[in-house]
C-alpha atoms as a PDB file:
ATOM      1  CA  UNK A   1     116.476 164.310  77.602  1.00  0.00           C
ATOM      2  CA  UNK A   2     115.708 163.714  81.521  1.00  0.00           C
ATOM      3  CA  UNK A   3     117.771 165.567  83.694  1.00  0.00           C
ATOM      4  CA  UNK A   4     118.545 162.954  86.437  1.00  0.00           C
ATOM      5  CA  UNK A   5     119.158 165.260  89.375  1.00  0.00           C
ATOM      6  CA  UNK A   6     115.191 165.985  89.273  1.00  0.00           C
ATOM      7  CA  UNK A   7     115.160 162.287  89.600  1.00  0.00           C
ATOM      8  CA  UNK A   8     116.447 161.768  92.819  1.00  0.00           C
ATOM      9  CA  UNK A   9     113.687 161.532  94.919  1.00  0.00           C
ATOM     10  CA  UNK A  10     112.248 158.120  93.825  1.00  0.00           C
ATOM     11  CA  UNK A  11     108.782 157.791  93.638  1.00  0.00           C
ATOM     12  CA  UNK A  12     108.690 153.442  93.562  1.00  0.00           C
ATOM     13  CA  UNK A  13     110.669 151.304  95.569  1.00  0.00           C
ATOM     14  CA  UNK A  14     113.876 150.323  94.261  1.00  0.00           C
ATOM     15  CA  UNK A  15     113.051 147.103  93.680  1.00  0.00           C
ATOM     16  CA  UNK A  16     110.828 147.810  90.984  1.00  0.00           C
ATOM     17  CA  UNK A  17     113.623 149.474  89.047  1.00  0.00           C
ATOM     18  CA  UNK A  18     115.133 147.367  86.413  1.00  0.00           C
ATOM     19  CA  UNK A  19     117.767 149.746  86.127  1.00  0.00           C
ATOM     20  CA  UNK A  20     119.067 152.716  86.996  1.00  0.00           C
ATOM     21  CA  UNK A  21     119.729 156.264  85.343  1.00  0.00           C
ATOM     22  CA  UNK A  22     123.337 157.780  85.459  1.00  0.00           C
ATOM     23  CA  UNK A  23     125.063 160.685  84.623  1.00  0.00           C
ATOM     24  CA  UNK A  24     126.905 159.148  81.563  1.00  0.00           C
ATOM     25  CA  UNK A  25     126.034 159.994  78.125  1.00  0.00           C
ATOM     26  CA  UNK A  26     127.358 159.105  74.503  1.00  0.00           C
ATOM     27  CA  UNK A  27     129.339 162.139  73.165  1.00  0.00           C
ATOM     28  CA  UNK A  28     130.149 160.377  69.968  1.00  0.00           C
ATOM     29  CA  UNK A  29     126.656 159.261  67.836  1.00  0.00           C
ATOM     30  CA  UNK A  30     126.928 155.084  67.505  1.00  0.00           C
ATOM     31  CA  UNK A  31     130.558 155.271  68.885  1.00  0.00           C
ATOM     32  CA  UNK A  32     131.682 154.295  72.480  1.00  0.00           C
ATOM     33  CA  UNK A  33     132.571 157.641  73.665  1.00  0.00           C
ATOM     34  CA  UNK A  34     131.063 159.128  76.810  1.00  0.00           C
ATOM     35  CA  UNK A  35     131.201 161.626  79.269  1.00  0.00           C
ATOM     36  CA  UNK A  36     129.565 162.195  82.631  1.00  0.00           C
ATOM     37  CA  UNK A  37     127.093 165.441  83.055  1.00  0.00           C
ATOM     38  CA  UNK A  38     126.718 166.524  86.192  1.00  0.00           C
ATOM     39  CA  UNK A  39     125.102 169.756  87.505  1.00  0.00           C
ATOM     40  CA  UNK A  40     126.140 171.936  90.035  1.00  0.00           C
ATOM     41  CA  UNK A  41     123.121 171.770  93.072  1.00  0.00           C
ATOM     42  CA  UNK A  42     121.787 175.381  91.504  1.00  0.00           C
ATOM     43  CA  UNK A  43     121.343 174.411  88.166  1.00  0.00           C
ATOM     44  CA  UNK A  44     123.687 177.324  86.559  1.00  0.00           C
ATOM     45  CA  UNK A  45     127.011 174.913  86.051  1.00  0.00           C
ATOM     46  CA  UNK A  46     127.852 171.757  84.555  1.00  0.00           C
ATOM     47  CA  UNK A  47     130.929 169.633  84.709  1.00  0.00           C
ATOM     48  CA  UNK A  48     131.361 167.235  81.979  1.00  0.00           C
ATOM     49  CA  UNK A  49     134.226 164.853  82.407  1.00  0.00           C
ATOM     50  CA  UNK A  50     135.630 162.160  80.156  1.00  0.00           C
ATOM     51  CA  UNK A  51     134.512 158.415  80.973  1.00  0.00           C
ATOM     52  CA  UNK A  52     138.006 156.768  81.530  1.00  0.00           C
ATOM     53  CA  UNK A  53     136.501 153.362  83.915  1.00  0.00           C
ATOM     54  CA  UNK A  54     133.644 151.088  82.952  1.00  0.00           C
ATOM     55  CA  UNK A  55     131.801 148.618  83.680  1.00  0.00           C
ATOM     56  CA  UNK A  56     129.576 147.590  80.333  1.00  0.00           C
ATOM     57  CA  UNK A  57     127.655 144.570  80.397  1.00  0.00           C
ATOM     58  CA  UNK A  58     129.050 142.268  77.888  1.00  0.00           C
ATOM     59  CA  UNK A  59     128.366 143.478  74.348  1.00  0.00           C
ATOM     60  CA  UNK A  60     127.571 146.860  75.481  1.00  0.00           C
ATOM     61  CA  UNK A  61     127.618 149.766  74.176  1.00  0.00           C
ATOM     62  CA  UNK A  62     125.475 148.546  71.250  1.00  0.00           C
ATOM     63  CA  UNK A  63     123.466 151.232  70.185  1.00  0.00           C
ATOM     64  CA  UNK A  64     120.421 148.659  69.662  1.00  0.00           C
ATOM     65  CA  UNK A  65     116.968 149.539  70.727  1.00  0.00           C
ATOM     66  CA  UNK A  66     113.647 149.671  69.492  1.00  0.00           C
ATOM     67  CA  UNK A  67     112.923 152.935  71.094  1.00  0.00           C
ATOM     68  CA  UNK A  68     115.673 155.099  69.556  1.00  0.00           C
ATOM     69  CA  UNK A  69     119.693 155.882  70.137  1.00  0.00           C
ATOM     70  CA  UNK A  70     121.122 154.525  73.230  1.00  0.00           C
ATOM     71  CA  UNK A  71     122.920 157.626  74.303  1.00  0.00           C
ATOM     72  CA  UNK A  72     122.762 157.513  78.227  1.00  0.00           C
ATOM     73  CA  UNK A  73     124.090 155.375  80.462  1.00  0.00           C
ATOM     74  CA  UNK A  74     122.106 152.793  83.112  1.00  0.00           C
ATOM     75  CA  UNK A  75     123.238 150.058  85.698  1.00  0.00           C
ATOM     76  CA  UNK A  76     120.746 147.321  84.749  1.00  0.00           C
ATOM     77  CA  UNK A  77     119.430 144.754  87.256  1.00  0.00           C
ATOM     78  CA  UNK A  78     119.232 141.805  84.195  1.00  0.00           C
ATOM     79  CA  UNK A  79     122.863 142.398  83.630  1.00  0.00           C
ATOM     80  CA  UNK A  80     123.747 142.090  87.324  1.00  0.00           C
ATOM     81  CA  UNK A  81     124.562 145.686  87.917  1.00  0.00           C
ATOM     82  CA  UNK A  82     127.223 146.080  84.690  1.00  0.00           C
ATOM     83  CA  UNK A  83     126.475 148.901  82.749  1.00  0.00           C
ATOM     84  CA  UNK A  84     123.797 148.844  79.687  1.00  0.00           C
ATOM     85  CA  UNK A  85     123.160 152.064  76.908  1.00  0.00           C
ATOM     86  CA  UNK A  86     119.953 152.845  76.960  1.00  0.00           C
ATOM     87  CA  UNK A  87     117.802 155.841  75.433  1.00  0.00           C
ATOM     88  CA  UNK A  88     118.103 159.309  76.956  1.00  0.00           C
ATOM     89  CA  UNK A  89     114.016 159.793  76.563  1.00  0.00           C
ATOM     90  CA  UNK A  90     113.666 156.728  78.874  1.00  0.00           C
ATOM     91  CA  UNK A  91     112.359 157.386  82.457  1.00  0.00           C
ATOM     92  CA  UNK A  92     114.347 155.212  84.932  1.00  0.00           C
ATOM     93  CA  UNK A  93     115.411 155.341  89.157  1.00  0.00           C
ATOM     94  CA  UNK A  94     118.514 157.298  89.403  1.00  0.00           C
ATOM     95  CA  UNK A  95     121.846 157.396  90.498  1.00  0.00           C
ATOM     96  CA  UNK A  96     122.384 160.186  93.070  1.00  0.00           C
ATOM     97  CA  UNK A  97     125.438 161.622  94.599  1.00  0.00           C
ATOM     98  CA  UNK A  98     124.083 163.982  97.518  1.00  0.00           C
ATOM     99  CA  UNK A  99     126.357 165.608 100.304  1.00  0.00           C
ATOM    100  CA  UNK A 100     125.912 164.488 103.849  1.00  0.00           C
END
């Protein structure tokens, strides 16, 4: 599984990301529940919370991928920024939430 906040720094520009790595992630194996993980700046906490709004992409969740379970959740360029399931082992530009 990628850990997203090692992500943050991104390493292309964004627009060569076709989509974008969030927090979210399928707590229910083919169902339509999931949560957002998100670790404290240390590393030694996590807060998972229940994912009450979204934004999914017409027929999303599916679940349907060649390269595995969809279990993690991405904003997706081709689906003009709605949200897409994608699979957890996927490398992807990421979401960051960073105090300022």
């Amino acid at each position: 599984m990628i850990d997203g906040a090692r992500y943050c720094v991104f390493s292309v520009g964004v627009s060569e990301c076709i989509g974008f790595a969030t927090a979210g992630q399928r707590i229910d194996p083919g169902g339509s529940k999931f949560v957002w993980r998100v670790k404290s700046a240390d590393g030694n906490s996590e807060t998972v919370s229940l994912i009450t709004y979204t934004d999914w992409y017409t027929g999303e969740p599916n679940n349907s991928s060649s390269l595995g379970n969809e279990d993690c959740v991405q904003f997706y360029h081709g689906y003009d920024g709605k949200w897409n399931d994608y699979p957890c082992t996927e490398e992807d530009c990421s979401v960051c939430e960073v105090d300022i």
